[in-house]
Protein backbone atom coordinates (compact mmCIF):
# COMPACT_ATOMS: atom_id res chain seq x y z
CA UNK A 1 0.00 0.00 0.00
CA UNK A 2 1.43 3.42 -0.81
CA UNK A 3 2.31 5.26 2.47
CA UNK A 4 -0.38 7.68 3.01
CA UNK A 5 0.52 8.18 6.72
CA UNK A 6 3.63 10.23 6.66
CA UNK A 7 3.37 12.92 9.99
CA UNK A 8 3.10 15.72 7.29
CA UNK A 9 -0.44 14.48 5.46
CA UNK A 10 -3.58 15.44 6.99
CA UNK A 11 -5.12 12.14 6.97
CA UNK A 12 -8.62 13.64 7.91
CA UNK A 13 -8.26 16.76 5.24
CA UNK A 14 -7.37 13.99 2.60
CA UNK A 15 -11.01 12.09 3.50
CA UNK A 16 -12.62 15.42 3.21
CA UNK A 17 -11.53 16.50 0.36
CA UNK A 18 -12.36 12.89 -1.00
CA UNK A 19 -15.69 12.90 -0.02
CA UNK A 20 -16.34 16.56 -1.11
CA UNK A 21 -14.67 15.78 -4.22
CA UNK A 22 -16.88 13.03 -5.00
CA UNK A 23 -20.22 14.74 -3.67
CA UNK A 24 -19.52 17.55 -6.21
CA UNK A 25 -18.93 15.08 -9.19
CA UNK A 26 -22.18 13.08 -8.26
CA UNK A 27 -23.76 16.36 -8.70
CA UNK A 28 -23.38 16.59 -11.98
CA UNK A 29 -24.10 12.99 -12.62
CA UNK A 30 -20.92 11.31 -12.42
CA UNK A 31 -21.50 7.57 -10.20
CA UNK A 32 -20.62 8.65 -6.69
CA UNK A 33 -18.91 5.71 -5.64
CA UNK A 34 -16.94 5.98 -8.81
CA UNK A 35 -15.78 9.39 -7.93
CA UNK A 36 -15.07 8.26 -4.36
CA UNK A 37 -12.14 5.88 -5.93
CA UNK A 38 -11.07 8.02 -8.62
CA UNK A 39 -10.46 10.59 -5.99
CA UNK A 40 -8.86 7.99 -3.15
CA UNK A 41 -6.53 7.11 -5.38
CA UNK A 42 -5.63 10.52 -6.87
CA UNK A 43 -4.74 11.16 -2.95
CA UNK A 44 -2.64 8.45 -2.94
CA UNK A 45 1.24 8.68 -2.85
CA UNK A 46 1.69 5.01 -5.09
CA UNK A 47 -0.66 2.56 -6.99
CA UNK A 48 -3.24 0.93 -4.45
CA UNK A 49 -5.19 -2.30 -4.78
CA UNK A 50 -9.16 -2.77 -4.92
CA UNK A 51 -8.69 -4.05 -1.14
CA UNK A 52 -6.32 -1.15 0.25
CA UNK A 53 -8.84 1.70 -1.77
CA UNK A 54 -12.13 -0.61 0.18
CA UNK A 55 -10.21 0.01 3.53
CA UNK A 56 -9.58 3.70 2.64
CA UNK A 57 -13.03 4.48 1.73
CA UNK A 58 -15.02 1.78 3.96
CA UNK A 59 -16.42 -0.13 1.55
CA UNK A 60 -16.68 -3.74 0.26
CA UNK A 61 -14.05 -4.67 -2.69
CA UNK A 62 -17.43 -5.35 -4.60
CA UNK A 63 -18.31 -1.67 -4.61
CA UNK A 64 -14.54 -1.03 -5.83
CA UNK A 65 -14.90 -3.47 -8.60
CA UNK A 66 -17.85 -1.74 -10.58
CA UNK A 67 -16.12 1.50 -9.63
CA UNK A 68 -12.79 0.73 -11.33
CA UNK A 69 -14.29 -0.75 -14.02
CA UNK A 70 -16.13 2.28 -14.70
CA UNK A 71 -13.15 4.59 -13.85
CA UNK A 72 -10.64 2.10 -16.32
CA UNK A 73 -13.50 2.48 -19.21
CA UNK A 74 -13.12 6.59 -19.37
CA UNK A 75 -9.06 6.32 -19.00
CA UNK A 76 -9.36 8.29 -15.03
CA UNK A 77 -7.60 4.94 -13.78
CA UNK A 78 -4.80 2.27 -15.52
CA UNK A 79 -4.80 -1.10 -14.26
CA UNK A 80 -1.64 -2.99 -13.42
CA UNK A 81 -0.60 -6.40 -12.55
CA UNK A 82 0.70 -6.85 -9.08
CA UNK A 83 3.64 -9.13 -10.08
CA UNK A 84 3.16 -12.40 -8.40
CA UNK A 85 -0.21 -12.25 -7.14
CA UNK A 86 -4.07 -12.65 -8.95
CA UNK A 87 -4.33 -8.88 -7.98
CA UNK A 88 -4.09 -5.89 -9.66
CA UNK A 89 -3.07 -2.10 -8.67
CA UNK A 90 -5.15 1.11 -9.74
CA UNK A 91 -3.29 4.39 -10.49
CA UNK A 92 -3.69 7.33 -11.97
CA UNK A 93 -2.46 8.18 -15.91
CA UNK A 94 -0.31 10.54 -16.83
CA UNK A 95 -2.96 13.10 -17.65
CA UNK A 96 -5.78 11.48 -16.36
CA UNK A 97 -8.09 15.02 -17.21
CA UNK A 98 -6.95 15.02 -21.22
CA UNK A 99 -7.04 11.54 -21.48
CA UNK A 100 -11.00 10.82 -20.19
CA UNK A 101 -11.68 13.72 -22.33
CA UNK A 102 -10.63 12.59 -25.57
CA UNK A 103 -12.10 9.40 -24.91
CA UNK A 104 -15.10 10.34 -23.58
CA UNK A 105 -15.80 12.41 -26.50
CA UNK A 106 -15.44 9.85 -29.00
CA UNK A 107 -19.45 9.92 -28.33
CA UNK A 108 -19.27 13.18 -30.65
CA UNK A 109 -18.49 10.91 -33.85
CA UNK A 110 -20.81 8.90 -33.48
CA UNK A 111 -23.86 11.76 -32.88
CA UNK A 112 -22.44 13.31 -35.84
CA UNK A 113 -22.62 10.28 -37.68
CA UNK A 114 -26.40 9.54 -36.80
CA UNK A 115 -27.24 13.13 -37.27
CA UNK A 116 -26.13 13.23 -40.06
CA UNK A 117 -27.89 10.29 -41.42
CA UNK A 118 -31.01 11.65 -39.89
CA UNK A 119 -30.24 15.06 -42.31
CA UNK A 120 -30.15 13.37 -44.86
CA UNK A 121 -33.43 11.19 -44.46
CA UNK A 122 -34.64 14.42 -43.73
CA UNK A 123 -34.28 16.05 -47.34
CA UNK A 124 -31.04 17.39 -46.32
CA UNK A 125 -32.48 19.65 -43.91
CA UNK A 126 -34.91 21.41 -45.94
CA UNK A 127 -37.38 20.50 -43.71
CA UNK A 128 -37.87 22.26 -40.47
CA UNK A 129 -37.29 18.90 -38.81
CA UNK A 130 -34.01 18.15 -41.00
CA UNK A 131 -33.06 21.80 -40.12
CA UNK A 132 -33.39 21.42 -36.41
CA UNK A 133 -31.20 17.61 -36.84
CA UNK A 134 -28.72 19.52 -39.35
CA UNK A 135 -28.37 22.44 -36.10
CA UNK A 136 -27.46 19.81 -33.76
CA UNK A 137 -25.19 17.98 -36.22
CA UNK A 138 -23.08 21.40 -36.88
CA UNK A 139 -23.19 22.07 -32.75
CA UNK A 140 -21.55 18.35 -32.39
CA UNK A 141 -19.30 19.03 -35.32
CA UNK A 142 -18.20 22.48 -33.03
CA UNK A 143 -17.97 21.10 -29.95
CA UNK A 144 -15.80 18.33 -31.37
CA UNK A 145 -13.13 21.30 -32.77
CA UNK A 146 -12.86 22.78 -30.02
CA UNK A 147 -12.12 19.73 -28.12
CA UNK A 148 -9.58 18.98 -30.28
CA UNK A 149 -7.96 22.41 -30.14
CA UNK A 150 -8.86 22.76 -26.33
CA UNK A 151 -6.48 19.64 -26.14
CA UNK A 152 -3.61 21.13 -28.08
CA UNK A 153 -3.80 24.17 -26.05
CA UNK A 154 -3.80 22.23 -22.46
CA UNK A 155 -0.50 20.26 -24.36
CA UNK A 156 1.04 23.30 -24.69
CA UNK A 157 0.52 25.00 -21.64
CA UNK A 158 1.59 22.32 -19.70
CA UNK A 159 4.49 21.70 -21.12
CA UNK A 160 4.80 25.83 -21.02
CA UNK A 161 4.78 25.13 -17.31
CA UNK A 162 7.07 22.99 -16.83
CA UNK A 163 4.74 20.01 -16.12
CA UNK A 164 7.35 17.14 -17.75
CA UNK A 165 5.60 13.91 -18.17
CA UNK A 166 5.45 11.82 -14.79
CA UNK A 167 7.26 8.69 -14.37
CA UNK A 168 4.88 5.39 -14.31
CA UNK A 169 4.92 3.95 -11.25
């Protein structure tokens, strides 16, 4: 387990800013107990296994499982073997924020895709129908640019800052 008890860490700051954390996230619909593990093991100094993030938060490794799953699906958490052992570790990517972005908004392509079948089934959006489906085609279409360019500006600026990639631990 990493060592999360040095004199210096606040261990009761740490749990509130977990659980505050993950109440703010479940506010805007993100899976609470999903947030409660992506944010335990952000706090984390090393890697921790479905069993020592359980004992962290106070839950059963069954809650953890579903959680990580989730969390691995969106790229918030890599999975690694723990050499040895049927277990594996949970950590947190390099740029966990990018990363669940860009995948996440994959989902873009394919509305664009559909909505763009629906304009054309729609008379290419002569229709008011096909114009309303051709309005929320060109929105996707925008919103995926800007991604896209939001992600090359966030490259940038971190490396601006002198944020060099993190070793994988």
């Amino acid at each position: 387990m990493a060592d999360d008890h040095r004199p210096d860490r606040n261990e009761e700051g740490v749990h509130l800013f977990v659980e505050r954390m993950a109440m703010a996230f479940a506010e805007f619909g993100f899976p609470r107990m999903a947030a409660r593990v992506l944010f335990a093991v952000m706090s984390a100094d090393g890697p921790l296994t479905a069993a020592e993030i359980g004992e962290k938060l106070g839950v059963s490794a069954a809650a953890v499982s579903g959680a990580v799953r989730y969390l691995t699906q969106f790229g918030m958490l890599v999975r690694e073997p723990v050499k040895g052992s049927r277990r594996d570790r949970y950590r947190m990517p390099e740029n966990p924020w990018y990363e669940a972005t860009i995948i996440k908004t994959g989902i873009y392509k394919t509305l664009i895709d559909i909505a763009t079948s629906g304009v054309e089934a729609l008379d290419g959006g002569a229709t008011p129908g096909g114009e309303r489906v051709s309005e929320m085609r060109d929105f996707f279409v925008f919103v995926q640019e800007e991604i896209d360019s939001l992600g090359e500006r966030w490259r940038a600026r971190r490396a601006a800052t002198g944020h060099p990639p993190r070793a994988v631990r």
